[in-house]
C-alpha atoms as a PDB file:
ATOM      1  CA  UNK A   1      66.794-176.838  32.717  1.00  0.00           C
ATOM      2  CA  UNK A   2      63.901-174.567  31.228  1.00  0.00           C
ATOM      3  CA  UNK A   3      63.448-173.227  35.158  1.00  0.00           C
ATOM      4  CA  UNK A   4      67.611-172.610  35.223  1.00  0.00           C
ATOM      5  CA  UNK A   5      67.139-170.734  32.138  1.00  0.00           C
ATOM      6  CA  UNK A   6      63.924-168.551  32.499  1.00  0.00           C
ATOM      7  CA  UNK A   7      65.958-167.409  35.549  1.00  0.00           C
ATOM      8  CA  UNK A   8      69.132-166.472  34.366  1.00  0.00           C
ATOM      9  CA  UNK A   9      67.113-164.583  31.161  1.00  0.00           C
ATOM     10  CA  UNK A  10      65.355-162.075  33.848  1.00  0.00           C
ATOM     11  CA  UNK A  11      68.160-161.673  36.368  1.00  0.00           C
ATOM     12  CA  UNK A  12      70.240-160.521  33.237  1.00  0.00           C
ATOM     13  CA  UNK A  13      68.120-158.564  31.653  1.00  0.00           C
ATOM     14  CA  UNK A  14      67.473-160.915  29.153  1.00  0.00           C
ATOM     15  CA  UNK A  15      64.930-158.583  26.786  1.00  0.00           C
ATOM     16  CA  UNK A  16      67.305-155.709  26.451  1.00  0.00           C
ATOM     17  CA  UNK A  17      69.489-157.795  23.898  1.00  0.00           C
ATOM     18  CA  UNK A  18      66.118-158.608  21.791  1.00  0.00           C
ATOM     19  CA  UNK A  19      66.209-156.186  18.304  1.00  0.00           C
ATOM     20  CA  UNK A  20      62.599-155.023  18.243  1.00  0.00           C
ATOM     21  CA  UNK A  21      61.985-157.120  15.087  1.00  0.00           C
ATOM     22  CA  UNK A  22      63.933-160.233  15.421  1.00  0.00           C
ATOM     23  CA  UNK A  23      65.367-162.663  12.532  1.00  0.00           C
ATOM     24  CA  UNK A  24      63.587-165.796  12.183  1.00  0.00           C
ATOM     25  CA  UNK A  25      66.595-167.667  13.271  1.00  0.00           C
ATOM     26  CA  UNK A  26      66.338-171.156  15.121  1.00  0.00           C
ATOM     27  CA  UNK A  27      68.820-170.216  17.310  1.00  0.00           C
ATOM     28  CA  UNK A  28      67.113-167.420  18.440  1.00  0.00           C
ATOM     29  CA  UNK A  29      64.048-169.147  19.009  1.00  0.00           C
ATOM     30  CA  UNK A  30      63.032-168.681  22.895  1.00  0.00           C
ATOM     31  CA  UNK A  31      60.401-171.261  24.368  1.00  0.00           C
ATOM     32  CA  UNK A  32      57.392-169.597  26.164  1.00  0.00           C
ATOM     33  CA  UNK A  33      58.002-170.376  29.702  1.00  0.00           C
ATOM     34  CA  UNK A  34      61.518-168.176  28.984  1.00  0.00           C
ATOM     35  CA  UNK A  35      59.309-165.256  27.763  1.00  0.00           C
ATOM     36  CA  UNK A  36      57.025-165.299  30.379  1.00  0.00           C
ATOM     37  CA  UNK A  37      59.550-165.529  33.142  1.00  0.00           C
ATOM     38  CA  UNK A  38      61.632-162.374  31.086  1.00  0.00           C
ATOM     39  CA  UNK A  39      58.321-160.504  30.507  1.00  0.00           C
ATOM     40  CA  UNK A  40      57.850-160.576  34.241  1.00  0.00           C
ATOM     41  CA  UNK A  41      61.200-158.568  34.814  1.00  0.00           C
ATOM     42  CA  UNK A  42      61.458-156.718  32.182  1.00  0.00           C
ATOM     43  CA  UNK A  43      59.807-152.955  32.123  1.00  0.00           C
ATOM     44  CA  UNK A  44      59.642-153.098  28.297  1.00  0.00           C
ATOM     45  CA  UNK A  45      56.044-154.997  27.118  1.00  0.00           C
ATOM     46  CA  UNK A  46      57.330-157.727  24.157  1.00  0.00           C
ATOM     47  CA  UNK A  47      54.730-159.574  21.899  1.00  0.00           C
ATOM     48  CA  UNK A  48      55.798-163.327  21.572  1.00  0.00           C
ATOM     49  CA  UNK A  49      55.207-164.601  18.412  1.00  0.00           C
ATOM     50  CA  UNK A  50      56.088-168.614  17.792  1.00  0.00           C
ATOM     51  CA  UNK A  51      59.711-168.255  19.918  1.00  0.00           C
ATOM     52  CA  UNK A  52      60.300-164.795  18.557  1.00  0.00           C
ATOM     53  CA  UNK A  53      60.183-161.660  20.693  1.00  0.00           C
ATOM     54  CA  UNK A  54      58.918-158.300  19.495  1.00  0.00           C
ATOM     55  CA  UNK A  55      59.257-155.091  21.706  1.00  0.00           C
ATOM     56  CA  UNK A  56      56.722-152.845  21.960  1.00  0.00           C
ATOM     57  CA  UNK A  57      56.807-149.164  20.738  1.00  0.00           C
ATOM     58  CA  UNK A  58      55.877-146.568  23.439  1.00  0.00           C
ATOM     59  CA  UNK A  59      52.737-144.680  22.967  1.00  0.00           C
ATOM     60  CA  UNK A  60      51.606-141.451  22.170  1.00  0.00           C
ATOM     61  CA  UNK A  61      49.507-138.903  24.194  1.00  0.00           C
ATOM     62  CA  UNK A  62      46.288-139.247  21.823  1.00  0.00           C
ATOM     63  CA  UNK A  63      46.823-142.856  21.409  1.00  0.00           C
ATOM     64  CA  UNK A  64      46.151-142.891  25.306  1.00  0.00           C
ATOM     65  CA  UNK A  65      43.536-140.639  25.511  1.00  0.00           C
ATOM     66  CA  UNK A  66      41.761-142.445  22.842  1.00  0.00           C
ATOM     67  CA  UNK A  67      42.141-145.917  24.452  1.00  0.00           C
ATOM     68  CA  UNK A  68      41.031-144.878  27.198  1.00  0.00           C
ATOM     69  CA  UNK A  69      37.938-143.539  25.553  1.00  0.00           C
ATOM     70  CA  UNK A  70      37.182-146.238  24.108  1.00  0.00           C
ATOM     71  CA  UNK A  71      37.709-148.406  27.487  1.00  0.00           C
ATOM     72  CA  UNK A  72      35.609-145.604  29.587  1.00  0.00           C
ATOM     73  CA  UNK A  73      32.702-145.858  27.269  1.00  0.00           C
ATOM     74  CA  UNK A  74      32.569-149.658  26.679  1.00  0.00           C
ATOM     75  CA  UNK A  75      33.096-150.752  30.415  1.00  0.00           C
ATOM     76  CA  UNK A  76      30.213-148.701  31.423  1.00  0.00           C
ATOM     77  CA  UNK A  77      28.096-150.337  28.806  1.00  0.00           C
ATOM     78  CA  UNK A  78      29.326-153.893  30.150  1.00  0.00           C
ATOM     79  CA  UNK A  79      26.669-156.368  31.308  1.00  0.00           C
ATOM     80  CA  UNK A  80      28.521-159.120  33.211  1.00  0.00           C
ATOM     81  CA  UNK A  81      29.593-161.509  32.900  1.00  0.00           C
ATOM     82  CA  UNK A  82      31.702-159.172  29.626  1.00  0.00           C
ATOM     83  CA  UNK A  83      34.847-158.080  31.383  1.00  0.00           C
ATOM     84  CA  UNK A  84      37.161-155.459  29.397  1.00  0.00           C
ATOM     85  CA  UNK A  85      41.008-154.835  29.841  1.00  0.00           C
ATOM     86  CA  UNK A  86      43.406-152.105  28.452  1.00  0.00           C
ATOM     87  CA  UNK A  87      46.809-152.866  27.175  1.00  0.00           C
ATOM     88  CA  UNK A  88      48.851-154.681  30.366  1.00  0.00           C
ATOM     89  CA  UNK A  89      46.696-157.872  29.455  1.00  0.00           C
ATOM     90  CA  UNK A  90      47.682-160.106  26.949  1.00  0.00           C
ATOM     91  CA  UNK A  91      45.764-162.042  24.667  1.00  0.00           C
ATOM     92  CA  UNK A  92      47.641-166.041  24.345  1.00  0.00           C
ATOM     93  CA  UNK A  93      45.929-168.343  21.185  1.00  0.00           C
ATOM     94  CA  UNK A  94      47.356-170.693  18.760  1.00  0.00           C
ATOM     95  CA  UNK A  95      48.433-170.266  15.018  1.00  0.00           C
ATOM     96  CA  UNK A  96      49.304-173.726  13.599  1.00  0.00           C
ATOM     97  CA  UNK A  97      50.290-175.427  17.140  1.00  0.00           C
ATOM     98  CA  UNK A  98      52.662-172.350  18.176  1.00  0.00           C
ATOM     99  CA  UNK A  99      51.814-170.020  21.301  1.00  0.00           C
ATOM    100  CA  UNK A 100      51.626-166.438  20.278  1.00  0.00           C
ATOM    101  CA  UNK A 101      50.864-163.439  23.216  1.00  0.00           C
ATOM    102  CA  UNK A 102      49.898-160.104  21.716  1.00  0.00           C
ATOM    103  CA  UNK A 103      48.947-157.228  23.971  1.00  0.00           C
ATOM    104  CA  UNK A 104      46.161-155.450  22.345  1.00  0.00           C
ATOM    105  CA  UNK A 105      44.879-151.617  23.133  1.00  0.00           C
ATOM    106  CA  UNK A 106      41.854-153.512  24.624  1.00  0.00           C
ATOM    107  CA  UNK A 107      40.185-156.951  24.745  1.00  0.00           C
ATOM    108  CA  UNK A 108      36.320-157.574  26.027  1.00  0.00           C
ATOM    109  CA  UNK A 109      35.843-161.211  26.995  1.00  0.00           C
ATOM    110  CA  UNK A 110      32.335-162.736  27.721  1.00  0.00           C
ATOM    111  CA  UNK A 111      33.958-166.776  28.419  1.00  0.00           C
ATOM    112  CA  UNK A 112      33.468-167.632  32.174  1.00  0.00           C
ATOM    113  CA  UNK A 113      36.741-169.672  31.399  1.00  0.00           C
ATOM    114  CA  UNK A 114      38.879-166.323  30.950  1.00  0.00           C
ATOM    115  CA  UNK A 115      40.051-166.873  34.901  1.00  0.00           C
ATOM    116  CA  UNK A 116      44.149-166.438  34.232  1.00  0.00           C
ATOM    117  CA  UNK A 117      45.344-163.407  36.075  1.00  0.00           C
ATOM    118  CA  UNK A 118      47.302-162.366  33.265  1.00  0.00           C
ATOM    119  CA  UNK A 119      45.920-163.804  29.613  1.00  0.00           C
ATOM    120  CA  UNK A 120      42.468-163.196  28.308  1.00  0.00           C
ATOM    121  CA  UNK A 121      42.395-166.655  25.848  1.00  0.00           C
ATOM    122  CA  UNK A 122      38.806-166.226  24.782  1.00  0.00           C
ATOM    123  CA  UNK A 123      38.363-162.649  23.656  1.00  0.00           C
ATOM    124  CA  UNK A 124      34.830-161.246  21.723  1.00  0.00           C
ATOM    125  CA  UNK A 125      36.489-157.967  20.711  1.00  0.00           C
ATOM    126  CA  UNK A 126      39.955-156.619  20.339  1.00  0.00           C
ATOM    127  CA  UNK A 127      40.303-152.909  19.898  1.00  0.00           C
ATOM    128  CA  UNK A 128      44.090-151.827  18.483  1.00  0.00           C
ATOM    129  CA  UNK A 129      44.092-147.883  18.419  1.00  0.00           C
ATOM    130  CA  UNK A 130      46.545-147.465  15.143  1.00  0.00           C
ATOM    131  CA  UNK A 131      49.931-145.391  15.197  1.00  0.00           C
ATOM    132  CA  UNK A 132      52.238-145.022  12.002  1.00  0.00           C
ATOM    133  CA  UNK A 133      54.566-147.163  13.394  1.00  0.00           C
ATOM    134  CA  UNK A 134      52.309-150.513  14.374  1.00  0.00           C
ATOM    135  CA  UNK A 135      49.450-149.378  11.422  1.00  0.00           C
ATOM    136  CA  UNK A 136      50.890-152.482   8.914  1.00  0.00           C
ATOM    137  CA  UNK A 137      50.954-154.951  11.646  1.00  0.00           C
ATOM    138  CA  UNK A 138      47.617-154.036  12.824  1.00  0.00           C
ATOM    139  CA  UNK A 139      46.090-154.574   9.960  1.00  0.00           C
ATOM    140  CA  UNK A 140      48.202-157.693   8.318  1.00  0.00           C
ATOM    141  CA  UNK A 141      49.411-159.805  11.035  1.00  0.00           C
ATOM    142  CA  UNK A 142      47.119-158.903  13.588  1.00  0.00           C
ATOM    143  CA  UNK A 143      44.148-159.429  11.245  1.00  0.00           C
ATOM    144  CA  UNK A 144      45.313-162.888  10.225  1.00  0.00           C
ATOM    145  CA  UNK A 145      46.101-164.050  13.905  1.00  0.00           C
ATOM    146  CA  UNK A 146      43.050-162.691  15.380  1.00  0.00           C
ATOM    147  CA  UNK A 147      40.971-163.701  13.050  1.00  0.00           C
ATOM    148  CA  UNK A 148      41.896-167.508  13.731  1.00  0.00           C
ATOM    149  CA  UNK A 149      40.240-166.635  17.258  1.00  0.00           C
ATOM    150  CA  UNK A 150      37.115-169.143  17.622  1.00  0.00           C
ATOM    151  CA  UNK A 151      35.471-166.895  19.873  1.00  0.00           C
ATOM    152  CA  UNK A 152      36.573-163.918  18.845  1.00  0.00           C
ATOM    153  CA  UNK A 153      33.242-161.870  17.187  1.00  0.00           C
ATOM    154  CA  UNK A 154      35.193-158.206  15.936  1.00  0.00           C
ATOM    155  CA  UNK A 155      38.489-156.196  15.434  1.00  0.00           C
ATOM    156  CA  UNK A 156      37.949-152.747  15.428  1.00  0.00           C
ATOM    157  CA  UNK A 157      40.998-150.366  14.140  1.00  0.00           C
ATOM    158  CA  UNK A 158      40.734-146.687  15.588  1.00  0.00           C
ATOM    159  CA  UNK A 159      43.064-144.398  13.905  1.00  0.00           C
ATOM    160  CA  UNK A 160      44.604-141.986  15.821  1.00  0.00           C
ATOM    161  CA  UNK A 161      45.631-139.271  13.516  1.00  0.00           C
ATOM    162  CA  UNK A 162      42.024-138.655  11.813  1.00  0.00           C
ATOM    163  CA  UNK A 163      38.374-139.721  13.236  1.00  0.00           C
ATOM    164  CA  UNK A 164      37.989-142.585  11.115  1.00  0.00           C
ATOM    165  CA  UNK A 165      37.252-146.405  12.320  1.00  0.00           C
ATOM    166  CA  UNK A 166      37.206-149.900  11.073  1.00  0.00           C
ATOM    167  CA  UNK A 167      35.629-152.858  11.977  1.00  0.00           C
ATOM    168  CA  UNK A 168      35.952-156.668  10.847  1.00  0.00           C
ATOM    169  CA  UNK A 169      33.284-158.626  11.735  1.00  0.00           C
ATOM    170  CA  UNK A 170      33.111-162.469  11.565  1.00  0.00           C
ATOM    171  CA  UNK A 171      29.380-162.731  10.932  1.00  0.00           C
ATOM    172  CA  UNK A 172      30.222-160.483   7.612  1.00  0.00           C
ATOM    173  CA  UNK A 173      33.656-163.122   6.700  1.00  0.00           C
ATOM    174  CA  UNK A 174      35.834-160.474   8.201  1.00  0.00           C
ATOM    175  CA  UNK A 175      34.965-157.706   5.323  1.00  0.00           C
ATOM    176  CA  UNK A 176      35.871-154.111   6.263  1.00  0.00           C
ATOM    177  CA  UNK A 177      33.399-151.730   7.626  1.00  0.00           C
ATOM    178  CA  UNK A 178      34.695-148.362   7.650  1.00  0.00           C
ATOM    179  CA  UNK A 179      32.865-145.205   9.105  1.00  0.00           C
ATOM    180  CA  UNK A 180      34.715-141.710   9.554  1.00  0.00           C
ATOM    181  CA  UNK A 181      33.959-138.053  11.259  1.00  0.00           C
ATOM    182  CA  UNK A 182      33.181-137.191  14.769  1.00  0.00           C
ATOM    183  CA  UNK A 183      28.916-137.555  13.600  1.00  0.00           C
ATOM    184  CA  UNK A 184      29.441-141.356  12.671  1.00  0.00           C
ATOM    185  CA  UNK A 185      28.662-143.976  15.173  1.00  0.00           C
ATOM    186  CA  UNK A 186      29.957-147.354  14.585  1.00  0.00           C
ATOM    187  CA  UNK A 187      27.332-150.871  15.608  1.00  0.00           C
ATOM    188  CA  UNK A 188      29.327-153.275  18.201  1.00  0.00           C
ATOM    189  CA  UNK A 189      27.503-156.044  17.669  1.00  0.00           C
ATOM    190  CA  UNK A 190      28.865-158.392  19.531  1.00  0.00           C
ATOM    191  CA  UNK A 191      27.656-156.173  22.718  1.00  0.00           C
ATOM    192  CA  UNK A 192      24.639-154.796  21.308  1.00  0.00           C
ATOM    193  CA  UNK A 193      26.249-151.200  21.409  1.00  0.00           C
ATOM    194  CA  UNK A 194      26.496-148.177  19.466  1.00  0.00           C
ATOM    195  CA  UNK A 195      29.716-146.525  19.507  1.00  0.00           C
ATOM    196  CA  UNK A 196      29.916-142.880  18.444  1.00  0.00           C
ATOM    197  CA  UNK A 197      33.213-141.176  16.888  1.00  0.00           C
ATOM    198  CA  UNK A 198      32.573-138.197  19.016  1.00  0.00           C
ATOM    199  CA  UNK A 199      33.226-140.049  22.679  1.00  0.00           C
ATOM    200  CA  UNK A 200      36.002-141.606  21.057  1.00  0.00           C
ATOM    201  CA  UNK A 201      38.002-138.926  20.083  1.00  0.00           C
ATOM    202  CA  UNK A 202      37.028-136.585  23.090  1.00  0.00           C
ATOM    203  CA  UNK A 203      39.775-134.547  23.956  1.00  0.00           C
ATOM    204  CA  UNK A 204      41.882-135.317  20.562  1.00  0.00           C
END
């Protein structure tokens, strides 16, 4: 039945009739293997969050050149086996027994068991560049979901409209670290890398 329906949901276009914030409804409650098989089709990215479905807002030209920054500087600083991806990857965990799939701006894992083609279930960082219209959910929902992550070591939150950046580290109990202006330079820890403001927000 679940195979019958995943199809049906991408041959129709299933996503298109999903409100970009949906009503935690039971009857609107899709199971994953319908997301995943409706994600495939669809050329709109959704988050899936415990059966509800969350489209994506587009970005912006700075939010791209700063993500890929950030994704420049940091691969080149990669020892394997640390593997980064940009936003087409999604990172799948569990908040009280229910499967949730964000797509962050970036994700480094360092877990040999990170094979999936698609999901990155281990992650060490997540990197969301902020934008007035995801800023709240970065730093609320995000925060608390992420930080349920057993292997995950920081979230760092770029902002996009000044050169300021924040980092939550788990070896500090998640407390804020905050450094701003293109001079700063903000400690990755969990790579053993210094990350200045000024390669970031080349080009902004």
């Amino acid at each position: 039945m679940f195979n019958q329906l995943s199809s049906a949901l991408a041959r129709t276009g299933f996503f298109g009739q999903i409100p970009a914030v949906q009503a935690a409804v039971q009857s609107n409650l899709i199971t994953v293997a319908e997301y995943l098989a409706a994600e495939e089709a669809s050329d709109v990215r959704h988050e899936y969050l415990g059966g509800l479905v969350y489209a994506m807002a587009g970005e912006t030209r700075a939010h791209n050149t700063i993500t890929l920054n950030l994704a420049t500087f940091i691969r080149q600083r990669l020892k394997a086996p640390r593997q980064l991806y940009m936003s087409s990857i999604r990172v799948n965990f569990q908040v009280r027994h229910d499967d949730d799939y964000y797509y962050p701006d970036i994700v480094v894992t360092c877990d040999t068991r990170d094979n999936d083609s698609r999901f990155v279930r281990y992650p060490k960082l997540i990197i969301e560049v902020l934008s007035e219209s995801t800023e709240r959910v970065d730093r609320r929902e995000k925060f608390f979901a992420y930080t349920t992550i057993a292997s995950l070591d920081e979230y760092l939150l770029v902002a996009q409209a000044t050169a300021e950046a924040t980092v939550f580290r788990r070896a500090n109990g998640w407390r804020l670290e905050k450094v701003g202006g293109v001079e700063a330079s903000l400690a990755l820890d969990c790579l053993q890398l210094n990350l200045p403001l000024a390669a970031v927000y080349e080009g902004i």
